[in-house]
Protein backbone atom coordinates (compact mmCIF):
# COMPACT_ATOMS: atom_id res chain seq x y z
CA UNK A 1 -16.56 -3.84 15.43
CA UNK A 2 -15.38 -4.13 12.11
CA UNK A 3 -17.51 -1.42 11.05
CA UNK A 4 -15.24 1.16 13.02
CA UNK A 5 -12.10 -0.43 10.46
CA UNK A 6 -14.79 0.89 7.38
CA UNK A 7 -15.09 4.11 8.95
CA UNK A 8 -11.43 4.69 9.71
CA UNK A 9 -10.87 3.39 5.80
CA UNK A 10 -13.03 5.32 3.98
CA UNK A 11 -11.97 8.45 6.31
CA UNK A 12 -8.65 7.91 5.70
CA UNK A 13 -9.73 7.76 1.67
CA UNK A 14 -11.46 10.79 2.08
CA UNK A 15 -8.28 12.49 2.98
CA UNK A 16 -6.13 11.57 0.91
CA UNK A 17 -8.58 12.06 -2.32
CA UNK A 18 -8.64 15.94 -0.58
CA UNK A 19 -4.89 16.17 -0.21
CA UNK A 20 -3.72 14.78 -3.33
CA UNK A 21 -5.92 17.37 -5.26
CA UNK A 22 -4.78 20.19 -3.31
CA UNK A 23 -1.12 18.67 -4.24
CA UNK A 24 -2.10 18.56 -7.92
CA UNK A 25 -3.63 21.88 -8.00
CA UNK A 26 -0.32 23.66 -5.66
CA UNK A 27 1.67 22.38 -8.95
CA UNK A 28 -0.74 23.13 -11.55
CA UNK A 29 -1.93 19.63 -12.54
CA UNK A 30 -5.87 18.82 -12.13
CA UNK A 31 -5.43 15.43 -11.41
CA UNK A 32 -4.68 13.82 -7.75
CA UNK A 33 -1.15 13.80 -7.16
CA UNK A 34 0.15 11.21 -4.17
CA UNK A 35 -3.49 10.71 -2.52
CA UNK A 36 -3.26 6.86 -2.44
CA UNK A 37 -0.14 7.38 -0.88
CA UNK A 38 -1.11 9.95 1.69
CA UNK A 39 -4.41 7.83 2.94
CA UNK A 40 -2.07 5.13 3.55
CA UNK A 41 0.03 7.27 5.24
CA UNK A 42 -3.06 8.30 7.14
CA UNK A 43 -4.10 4.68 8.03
CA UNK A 44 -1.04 3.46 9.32
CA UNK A 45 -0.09 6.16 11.77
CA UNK A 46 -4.11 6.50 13.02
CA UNK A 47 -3.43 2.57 13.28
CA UNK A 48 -0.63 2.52 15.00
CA UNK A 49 -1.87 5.80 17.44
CA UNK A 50 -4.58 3.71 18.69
CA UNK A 51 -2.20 1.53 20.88
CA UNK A 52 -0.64 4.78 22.50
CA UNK A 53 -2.68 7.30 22.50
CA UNK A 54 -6.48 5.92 23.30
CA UNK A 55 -7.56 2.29 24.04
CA UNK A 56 -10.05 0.33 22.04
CA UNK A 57 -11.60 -3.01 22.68
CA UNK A 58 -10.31 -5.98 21.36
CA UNK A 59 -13.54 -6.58 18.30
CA UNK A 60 -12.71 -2.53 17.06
CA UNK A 61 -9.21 -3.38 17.10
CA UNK A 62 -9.40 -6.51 14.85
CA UNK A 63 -11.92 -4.40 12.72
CA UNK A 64 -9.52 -1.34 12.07
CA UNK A 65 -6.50 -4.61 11.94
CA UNK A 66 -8.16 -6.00 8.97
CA UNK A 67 -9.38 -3.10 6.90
CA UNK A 68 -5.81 -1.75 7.71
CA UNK A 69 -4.68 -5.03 6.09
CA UNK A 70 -6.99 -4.83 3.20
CA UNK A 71 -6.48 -1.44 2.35
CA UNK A 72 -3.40 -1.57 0.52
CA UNK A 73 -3.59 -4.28 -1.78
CA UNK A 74 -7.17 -2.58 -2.85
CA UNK A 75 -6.20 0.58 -3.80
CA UNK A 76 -2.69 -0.39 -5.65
CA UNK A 77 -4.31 -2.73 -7.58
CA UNK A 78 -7.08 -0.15 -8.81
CA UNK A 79 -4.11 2.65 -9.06
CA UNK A 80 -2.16 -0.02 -10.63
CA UNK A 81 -5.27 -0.55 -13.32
CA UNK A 82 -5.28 3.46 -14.20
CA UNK A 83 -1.28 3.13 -14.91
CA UNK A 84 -1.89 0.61 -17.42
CA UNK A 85 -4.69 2.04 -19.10
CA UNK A 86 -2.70 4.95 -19.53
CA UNK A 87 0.56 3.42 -20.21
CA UNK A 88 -1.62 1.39 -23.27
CA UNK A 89 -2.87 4.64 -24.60
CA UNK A 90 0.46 6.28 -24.43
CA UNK A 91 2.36 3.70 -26.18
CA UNK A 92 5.02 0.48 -26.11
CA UNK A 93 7.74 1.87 -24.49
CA UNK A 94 5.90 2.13 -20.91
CA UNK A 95 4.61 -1.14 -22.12
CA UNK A 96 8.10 -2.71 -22.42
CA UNK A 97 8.96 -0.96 -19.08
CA UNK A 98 6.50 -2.45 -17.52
CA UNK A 99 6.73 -5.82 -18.84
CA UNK A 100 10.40 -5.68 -18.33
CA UNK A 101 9.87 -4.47 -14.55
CA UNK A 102 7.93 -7.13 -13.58
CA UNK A 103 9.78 -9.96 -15.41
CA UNK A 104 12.87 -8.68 -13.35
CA UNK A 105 10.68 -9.01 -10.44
CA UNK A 106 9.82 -12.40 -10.74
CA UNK A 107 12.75 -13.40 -11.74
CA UNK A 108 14.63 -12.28 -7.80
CA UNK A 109 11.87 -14.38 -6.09
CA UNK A 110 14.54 -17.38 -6.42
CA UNK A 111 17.13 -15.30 -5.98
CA UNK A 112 15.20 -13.94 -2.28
CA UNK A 113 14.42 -17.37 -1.27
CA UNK A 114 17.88 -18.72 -1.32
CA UNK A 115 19.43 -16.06 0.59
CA UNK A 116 15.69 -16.41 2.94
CA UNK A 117 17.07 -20.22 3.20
CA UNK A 118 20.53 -19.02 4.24
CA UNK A 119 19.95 -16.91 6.67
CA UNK A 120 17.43 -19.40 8.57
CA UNK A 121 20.00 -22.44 8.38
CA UNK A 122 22.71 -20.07 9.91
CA UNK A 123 20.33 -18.59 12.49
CA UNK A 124 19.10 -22.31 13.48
CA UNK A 125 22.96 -23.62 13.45
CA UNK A 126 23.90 -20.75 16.07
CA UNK A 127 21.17 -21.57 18.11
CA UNK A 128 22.35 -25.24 18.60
C-alpha cells in the first residue's frame, strides 16, 4: 500500500525536522541545521532494513519504493529554493557562485557521456 511509503516519508520528515533543530540549537543557531539530510538518512536505511530485518508484501514494498524515490528530488528542490532566496538577499557573489557552479555542471555532462560511451564499447568488445 502506497500509503505505508507516506507514512514512512512523512515519519522520516518528522525526524529529521526534530534532529536538525536540536543540531542547530547544540551550536547555538535557531535554524535547522542538516535535517533534510538526516531524514534521508533515515529513509534509506529504514528502506533498506525492510529486506533484512522484517518482510513486507510486495504492494507496501512498491509504496515505501516510490515515496523512497520521490523523496529526494522533493525536498532538494524546496531546500534548493530557500538557498536562493537567501543567496538573492545576500548578494552577487553567491549569485555568481551559483551560476558559475552549475554552468560547470552542465558543461561535464559531455564530458561524462564520452567516457559513459567508452567504457560500454570496451566492456562490449571484451565480451566478444
Amino acid at each position: 500500500m502506497i500509503v505505508y511509503g507516506v507514512a514512512l516519508l512523512s515519519g522520516c520528515l518528522l525526524l529529521g525536522t526534530i534532529a536538525g533543530k536540536l543540531v542547530g540549537e547544540m551550536i547555538g543557531i535557531s535554524a535547522n541545521v542538516g535535517g533534510v539530510g538526516i531524514a534521508m538518512l533515515a529513509l534509506i536505511l529504514i528502506h533498506n532494513a525492510s529486506g533484512r530485518t522484517f518482510e513486507l508484501s510486495a504492494e507496501t514494498s512498491k509504496g515505501i519504493t516510490f515515496w523512497s524515490a520521490m523523496y529526494i528530488p522533493i525536498v532538494i528542490a524546496m531546500a534548493a529554493k530557500q538557498n536562493v532566496f537567501a543567496a538573492i538577499n545576500s548578494g552577487w557573489v553567491s549569485v555568481l557562485a551559483g551560476v558559475i557552479a552549475v554552468l560547470l555542471s552542465f558543461a561535464m555532462v559531455p564530458v561524462l557521456s564520452r567516457i559513459g560511451k567508452n567504457r560500454l564499447s570496451l566492456e562490449d568488445n571484451g565480451d566478444q
